[in-house]
Protein backbone atom coordinates (compact mmCIF):
# COMPACT_ATOMS: atom_id res chain seq x y z
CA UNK A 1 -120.40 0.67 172.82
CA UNK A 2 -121.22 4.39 173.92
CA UNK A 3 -117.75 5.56 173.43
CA UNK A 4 -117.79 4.30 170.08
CA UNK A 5 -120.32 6.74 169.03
CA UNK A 6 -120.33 10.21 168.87
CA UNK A 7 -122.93 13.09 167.90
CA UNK A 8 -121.33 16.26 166.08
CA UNK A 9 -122.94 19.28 164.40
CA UNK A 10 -120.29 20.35 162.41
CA UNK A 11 -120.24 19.30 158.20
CA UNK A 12 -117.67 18.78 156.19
CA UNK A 13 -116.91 17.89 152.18
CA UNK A 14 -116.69 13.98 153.45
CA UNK A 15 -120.67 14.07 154.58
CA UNK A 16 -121.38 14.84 151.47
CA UNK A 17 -121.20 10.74 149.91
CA UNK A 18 -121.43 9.82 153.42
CA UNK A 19 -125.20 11.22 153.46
CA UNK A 20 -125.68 9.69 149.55
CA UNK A 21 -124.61 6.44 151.31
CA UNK A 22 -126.75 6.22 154.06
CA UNK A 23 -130.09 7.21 152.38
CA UNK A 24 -129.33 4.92 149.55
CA UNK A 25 -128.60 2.14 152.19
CA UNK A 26 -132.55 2.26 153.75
CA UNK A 27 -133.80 1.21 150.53
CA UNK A 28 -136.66 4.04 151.70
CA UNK A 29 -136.05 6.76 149.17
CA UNK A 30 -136.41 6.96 145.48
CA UNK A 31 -133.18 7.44 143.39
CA UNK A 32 -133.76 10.93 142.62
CA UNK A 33 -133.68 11.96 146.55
CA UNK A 34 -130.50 10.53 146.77
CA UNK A 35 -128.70 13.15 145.17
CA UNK A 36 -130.77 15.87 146.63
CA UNK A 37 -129.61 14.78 150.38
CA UNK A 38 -125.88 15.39 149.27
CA UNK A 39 -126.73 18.77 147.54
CA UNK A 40 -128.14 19.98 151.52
CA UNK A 41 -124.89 19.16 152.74
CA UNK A 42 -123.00 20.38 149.88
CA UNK A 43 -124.92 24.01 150.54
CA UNK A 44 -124.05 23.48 153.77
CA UNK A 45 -120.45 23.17 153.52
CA UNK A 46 -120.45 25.77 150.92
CA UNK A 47 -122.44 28.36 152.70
CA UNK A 48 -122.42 27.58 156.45
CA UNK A 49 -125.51 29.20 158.29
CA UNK A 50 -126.72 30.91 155.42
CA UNK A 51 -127.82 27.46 153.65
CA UNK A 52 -130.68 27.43 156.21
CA UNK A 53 -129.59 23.67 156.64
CA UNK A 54 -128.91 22.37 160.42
CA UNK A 55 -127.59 19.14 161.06
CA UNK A 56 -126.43 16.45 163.45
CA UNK A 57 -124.91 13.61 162.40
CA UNK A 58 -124.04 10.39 164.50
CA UNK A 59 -120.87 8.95 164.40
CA UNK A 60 -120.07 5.26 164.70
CA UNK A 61 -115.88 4.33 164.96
CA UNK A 62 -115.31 7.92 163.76
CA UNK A 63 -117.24 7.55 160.35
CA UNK A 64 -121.11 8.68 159.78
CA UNK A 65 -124.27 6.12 159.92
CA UNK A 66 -127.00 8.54 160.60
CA UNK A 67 -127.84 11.97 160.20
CA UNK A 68 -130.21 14.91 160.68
CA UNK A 69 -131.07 18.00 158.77
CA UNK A 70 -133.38 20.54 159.80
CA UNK A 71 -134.35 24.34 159.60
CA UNK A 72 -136.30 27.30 159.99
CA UNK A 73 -139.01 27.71 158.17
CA UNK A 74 -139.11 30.32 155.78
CA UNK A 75 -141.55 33.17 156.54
CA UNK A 76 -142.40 31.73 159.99
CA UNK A 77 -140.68 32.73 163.37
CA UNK A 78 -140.65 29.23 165.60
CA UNK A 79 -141.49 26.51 163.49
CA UNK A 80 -138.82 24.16 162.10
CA UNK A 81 -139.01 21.65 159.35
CA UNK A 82 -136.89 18.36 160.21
CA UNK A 83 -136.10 17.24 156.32
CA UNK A 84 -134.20 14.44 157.08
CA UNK A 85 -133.24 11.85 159.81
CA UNK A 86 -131.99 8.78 158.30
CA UNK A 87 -129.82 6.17 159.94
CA UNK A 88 -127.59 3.95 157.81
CA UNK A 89 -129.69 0.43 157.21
CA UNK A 90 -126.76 -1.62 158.95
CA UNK A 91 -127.33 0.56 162.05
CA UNK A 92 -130.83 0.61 162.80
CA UNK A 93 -132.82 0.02 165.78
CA UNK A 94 -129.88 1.06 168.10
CA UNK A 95 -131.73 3.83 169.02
CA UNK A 96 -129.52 6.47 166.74
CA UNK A 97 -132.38 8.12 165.46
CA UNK A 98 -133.53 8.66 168.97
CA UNK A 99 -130.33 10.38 169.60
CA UNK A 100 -130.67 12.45 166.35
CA UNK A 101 -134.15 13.47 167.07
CA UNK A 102 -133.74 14.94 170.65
CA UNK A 103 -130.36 16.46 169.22
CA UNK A 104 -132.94 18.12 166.85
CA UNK A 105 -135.49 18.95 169.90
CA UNK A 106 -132.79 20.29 171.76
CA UNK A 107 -131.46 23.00 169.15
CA UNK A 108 -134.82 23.81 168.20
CA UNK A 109 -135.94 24.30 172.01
CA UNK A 110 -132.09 26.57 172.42
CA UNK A 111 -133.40 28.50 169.25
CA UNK A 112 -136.48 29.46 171.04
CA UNK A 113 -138.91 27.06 168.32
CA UNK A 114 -142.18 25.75 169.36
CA UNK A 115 -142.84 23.28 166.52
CA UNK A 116 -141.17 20.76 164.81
CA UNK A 117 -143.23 19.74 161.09
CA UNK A 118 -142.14 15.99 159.74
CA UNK A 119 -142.96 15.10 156.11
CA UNK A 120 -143.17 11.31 155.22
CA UNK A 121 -144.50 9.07 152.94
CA UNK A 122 -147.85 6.99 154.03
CA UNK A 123 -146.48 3.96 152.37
CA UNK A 124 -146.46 0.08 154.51
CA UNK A 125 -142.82 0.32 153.81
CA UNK A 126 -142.44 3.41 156.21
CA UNK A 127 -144.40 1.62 159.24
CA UNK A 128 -141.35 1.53 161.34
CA UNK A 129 -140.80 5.29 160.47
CA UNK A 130 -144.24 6.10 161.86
CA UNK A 131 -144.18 4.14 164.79
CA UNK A 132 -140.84 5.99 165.67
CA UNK A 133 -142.33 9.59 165.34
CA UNK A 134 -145.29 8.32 167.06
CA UNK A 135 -143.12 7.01 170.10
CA UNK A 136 -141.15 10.07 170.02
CA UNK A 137 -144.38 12.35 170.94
CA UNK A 138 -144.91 13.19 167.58
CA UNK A 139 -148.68 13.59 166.55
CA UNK A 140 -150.01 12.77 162.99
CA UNK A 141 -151.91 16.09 161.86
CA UNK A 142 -152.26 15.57 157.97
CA UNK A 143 -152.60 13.38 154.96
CA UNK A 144 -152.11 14.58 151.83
CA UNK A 145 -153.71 11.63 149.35
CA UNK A 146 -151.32 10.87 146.26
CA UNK A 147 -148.95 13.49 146.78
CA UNK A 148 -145.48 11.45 145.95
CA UNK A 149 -147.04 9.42 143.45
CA UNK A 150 -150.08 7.64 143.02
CA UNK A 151 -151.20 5.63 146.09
CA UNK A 152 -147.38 6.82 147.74
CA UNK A 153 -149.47 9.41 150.42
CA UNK A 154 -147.56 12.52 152.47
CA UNK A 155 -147.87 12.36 156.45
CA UNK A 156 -147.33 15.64 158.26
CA UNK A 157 -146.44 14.73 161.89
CA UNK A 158 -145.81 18.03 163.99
CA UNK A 159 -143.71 17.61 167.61
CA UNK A 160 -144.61 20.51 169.99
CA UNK A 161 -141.91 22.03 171.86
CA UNK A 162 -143.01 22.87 175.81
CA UNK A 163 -141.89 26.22 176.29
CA UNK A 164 -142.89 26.48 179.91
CA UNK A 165 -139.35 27.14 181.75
């Protein structure tokens, strides 16, 4: 199975529906972030480095099924938002996200970052997500009550980078 997948960092036009598609497929995400995943790659596409927008991207049999995007914070000089890492619902729990996270660790440690900041919603539905950040080394350091919607809580997880080389 191993040479059937394939991690790239490059983005092209096709990622653009490709990303649509596998948010939409989690059933995680409300319709109106569904468009605004495409418009990161789109920027991306359009305006390479300049968009701000990292991202890695596994590839199953040539074609997409999960993805990351990440960044620099603005106005900070080593910490790093991840804003998405979504694997295609069809393709979970075969440890892509793992892949796609220490792809994420790994460009972040290059870049010289020290922090990686994960936002998520609080709701039951997104147990799986926590447990994955948790497992990952990930530590939980704020709740923000009510912030998507009423009841639909934000979770700031934060994964330190070890800088001792």
């Amino acid at each position: 199975m191993a040479d059937k997948i394939s991690v790239r960092k490059t983005v092209t036009q096709t990622d653009i529906n490709a990303v649509m598609e596998i948010v939409k497929s989690t059933g995680f995400f409300y319709d109106h972030e569904i468009p605004v995943a495409g418009e990161l790659v789109e920027e991306a596409v359009a305006k390479g480095k300049e968009s701000g927008y990292e991202f890695a991207f596994v590839d199953f049999e040539g074609k997409p099924v999960g993805y990351a995007c990440y960044g620099l914070i603005p106005c900070t000089k080593t910490s790093y938002d991840l804003y998405w890492i979504v694997v295609h619902n069809n393709h979970r729990g075969k440890g892509y996200g793992k892949i796609l996270l220490n792809e994420v660790v790994k460009d972040i440690d290059a870049w010289g970052g020290t922090a990686i900041y994960i936002e998520t919603s609080d709701k039951e539905l997104y147990a799986p997500t926590h447990r994955f950040y948790e497992s990952a080394g990930c530590k939980l350091e704020a709740t923000f009550a009510d912030f998507y919607d009423v009841g639909d809580h934000k979770r700031v997880y934060v994964k330190r980078i070890n800088r001792e080389k």
